[in-house]
C-alpha atoms as a PDB file:
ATOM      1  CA  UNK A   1      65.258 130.511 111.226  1.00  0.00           C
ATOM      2  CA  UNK A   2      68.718 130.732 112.345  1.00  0.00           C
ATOM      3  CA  UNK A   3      71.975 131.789 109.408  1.00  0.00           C
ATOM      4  CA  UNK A   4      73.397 129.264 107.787  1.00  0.00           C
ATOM      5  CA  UNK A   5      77.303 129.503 108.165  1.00  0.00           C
ATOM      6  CA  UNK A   6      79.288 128.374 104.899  1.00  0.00           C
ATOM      7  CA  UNK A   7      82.697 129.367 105.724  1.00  0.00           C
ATOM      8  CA  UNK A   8      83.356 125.533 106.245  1.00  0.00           C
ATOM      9  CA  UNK A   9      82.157 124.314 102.453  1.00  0.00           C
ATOM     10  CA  UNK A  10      84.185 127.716 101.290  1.00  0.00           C
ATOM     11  CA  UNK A  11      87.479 126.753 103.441  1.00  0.00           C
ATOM     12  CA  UNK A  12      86.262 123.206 101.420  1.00  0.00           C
ATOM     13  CA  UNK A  13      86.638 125.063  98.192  1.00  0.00           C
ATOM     14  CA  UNK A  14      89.391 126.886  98.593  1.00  0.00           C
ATOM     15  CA  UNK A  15      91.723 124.174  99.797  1.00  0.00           C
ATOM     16  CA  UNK A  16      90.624 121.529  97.301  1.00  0.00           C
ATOM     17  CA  UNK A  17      91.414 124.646  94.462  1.00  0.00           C
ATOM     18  CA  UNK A  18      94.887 125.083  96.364  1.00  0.00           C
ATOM     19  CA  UNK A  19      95.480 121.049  96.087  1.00  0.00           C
ATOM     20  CA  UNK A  20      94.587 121.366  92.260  1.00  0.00           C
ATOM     21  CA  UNK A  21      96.358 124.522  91.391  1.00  0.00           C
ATOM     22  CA  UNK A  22      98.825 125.053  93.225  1.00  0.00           C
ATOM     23  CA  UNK A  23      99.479 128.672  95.044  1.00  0.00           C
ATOM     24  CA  UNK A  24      96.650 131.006  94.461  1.00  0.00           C
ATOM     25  CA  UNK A  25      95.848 134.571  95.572  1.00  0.00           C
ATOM     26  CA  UNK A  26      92.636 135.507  97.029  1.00  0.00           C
ATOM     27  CA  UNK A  27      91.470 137.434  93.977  1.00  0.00           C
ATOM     28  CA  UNK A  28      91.425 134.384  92.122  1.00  0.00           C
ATOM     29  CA  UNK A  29      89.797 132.253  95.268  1.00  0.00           C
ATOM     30  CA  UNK A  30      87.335 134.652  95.217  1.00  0.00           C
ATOM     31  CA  UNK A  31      86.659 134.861  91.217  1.00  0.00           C
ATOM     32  CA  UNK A  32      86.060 130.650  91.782  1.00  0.00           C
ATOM     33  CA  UNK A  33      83.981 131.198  94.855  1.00  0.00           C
ATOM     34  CA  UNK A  34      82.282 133.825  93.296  1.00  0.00           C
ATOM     35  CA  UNK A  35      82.444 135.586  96.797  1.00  0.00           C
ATOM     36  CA  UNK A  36      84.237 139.052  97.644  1.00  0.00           C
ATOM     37  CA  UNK A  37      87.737 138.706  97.903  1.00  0.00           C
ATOM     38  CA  UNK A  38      87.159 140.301 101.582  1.00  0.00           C
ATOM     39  CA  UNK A  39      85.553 137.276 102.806  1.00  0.00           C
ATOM     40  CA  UNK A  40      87.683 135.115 101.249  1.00  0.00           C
ATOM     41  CA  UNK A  41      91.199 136.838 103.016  1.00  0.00           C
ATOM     42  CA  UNK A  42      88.969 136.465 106.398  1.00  0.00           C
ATOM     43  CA  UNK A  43      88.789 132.711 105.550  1.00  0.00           C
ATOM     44  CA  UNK A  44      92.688 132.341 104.296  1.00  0.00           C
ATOM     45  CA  UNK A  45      93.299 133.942 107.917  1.00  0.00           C
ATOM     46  CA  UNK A  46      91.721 131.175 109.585  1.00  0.00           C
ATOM     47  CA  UNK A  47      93.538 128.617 107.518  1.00  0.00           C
ATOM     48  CA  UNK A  48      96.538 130.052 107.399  1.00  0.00           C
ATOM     49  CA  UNK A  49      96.610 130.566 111.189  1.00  0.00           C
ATOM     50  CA  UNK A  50      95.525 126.822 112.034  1.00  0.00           C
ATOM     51  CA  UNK A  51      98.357 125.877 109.997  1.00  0.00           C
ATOM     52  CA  UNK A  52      96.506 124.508 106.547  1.00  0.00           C
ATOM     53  CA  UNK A  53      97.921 127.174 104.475  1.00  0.00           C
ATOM     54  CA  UNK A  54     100.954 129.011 103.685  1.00  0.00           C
ATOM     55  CA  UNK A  55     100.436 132.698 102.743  1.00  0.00           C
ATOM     56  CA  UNK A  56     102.989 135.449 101.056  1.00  0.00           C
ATOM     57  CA  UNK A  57     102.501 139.031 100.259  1.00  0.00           C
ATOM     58  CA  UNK A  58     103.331 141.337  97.655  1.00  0.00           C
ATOM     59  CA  UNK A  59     103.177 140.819  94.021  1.00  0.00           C
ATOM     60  CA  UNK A  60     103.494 137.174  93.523  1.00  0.00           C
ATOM     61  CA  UNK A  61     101.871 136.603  96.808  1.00  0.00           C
ATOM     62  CA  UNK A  62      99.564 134.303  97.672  1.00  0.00           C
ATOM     63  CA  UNK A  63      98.504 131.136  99.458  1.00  0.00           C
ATOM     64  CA  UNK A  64      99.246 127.416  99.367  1.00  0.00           C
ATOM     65  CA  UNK A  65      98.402 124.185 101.312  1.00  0.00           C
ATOM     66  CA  UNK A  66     100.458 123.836 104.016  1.00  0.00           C
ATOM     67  CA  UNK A  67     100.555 119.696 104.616  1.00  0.00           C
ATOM     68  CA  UNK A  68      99.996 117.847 101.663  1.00  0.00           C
ATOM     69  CA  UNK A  69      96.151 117.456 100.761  1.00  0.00           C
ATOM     70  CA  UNK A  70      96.326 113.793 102.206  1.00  0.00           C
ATOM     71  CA  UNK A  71      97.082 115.054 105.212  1.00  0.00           C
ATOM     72  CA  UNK A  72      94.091 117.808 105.853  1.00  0.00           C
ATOM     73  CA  UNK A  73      91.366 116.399 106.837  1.00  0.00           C
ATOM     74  CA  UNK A  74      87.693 117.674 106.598  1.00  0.00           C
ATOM     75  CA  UNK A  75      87.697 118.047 110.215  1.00  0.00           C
ATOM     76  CA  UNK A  76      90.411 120.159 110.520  1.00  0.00           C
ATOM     77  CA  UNK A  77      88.893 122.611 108.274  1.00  0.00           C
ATOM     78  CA  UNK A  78      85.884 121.994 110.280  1.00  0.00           C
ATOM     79  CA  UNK A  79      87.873 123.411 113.165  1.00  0.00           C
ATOM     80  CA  UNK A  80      89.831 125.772 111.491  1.00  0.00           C
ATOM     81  CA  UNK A  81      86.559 127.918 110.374  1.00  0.00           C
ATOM     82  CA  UNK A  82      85.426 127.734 113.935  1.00  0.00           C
ATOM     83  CA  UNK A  83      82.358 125.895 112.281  1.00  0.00           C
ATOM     84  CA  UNK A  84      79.096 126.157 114.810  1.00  0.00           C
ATOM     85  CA  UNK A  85      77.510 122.771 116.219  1.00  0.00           C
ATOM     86  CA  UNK A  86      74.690 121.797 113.691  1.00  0.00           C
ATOM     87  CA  UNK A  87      72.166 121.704 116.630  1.00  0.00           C
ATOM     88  CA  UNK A  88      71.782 123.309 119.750  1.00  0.00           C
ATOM     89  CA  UNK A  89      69.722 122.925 123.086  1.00  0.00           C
ATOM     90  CA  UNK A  90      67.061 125.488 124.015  1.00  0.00           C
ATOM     91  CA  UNK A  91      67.895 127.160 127.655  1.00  0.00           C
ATOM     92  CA  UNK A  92      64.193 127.501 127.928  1.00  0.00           C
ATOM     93  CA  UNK A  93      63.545 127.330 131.745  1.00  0.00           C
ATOM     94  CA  UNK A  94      62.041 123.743 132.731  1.00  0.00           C
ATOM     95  CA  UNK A  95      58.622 123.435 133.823  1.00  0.00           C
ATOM     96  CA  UNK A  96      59.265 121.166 137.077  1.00  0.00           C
ATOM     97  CA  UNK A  97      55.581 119.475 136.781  1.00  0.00           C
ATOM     98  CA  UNK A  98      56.049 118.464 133.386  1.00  0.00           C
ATOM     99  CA  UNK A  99      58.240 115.231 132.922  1.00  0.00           C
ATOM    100  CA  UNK A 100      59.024 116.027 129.222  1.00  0.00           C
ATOM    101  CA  UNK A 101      60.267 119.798 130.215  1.00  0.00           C
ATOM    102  CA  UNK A 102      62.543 118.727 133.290  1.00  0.00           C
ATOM    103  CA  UNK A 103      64.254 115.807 130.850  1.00  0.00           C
ATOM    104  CA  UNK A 104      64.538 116.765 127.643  1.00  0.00           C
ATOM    105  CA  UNK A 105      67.444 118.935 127.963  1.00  0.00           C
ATOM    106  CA  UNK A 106      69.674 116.298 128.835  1.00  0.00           C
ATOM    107  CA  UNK A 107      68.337 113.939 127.160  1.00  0.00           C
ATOM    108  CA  UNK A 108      69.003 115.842 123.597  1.00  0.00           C
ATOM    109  CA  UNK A 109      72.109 116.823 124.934  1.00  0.00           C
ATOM    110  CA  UNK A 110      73.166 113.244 125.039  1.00  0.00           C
ATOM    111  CA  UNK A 111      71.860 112.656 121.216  1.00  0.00           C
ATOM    112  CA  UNK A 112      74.099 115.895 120.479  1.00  0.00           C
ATOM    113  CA  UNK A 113      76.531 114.509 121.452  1.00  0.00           C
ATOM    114  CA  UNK A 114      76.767 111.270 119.670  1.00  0.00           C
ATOM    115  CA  UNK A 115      75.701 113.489 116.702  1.00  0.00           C
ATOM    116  CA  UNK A 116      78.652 115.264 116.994  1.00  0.00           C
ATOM    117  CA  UNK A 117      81.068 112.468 117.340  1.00  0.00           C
ATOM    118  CA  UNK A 118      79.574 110.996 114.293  1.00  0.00           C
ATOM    119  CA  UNK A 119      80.393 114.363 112.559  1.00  0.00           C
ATOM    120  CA  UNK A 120      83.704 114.201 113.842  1.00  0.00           C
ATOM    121  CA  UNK A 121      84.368 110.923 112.617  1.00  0.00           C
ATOM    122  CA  UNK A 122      82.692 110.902 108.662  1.00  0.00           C
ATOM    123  CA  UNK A 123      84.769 114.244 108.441  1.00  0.00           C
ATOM    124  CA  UNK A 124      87.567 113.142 109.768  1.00  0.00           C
ATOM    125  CA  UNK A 125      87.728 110.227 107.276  1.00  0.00           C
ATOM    126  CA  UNK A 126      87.509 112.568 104.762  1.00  0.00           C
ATOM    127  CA  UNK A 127      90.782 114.121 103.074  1.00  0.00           C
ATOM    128  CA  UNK A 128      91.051 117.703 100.928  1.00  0.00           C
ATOM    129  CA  UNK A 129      92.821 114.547  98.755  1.00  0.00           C
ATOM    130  CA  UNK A 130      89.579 112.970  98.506  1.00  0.00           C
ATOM    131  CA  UNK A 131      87.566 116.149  97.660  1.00  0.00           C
ATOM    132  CA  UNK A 132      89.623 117.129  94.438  1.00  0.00           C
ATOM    133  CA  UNK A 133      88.714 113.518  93.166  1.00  0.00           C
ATOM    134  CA  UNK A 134      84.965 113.860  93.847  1.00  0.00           C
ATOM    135  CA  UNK A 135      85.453 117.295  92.146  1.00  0.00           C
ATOM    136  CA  UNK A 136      86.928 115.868  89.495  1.00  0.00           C
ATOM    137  CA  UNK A 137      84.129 113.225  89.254  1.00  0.00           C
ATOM    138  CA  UNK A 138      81.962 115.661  88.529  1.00  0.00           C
ATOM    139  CA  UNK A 139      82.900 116.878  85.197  1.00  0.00           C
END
């Protein structure tokens, strides 16, 4: 079984907290994640360096949303974590006298495809906006 990667539903997290609370430091990002701060600056660098946050140093440093929350969509955090394709193809070598094994490659490649697209899409319909309220749904 292959790692699961959740620096996209963190990035998630830590934006819709910036959209609620305004500027926050990574000590407090990481006390709401519940994840070392460490991992949490890694994250902020990502953000901060696709242009969804605004950071500052020193003693009242810390981070902010860069656009207004309206304007970030799922899919650019999806991009900004460098998130990994949810599937992949196998590279196994085909097996030329086997229909299935000289195919299938390309054919799941194509399905991939669309898969992704459709993933692009649903996220991309989806604002850090639109998270806080689900958030806030919640209670």
């Amino acid at each position: 079984m292959s790692n699961t990667n959740t620096q996209f539903s963190i990035a998630v997290h830590i934006l819709t907290g910036f959209a609620k609370f305004g500027k926050l430091n990574s000590n407090e990002l990481a006390v709401s994640v519940n994840a070392n701060p460490i991992f949490i600056k890694r994250i902020l660098a990502k953000l901060s360096s696709s242009g969804l946050v605004s950071t500052s140093s020193g003693r009242n440093g810390g981070s902010t949303l860069a656009r207004k929350a309206e304007d970030i969509s799922l899919y650019d955090v999806y991009m900004a974590v460098e998130a990994p394709s949810t599937f992949a193809v196998h590279g196994y070598p085909k097996n030329h006298s086997c229909e299935i094994s000289t195919n299938i490659q390309g054919a799941m490649n194509e399905v991939l495809e669309e898969v992704q697209s459709d993933l692009k899409a649903k996220l991309s319909s989806i604002s850090i906006h639109d998270m806080g309220k689900k958030v806030a749904k919640k209670k």
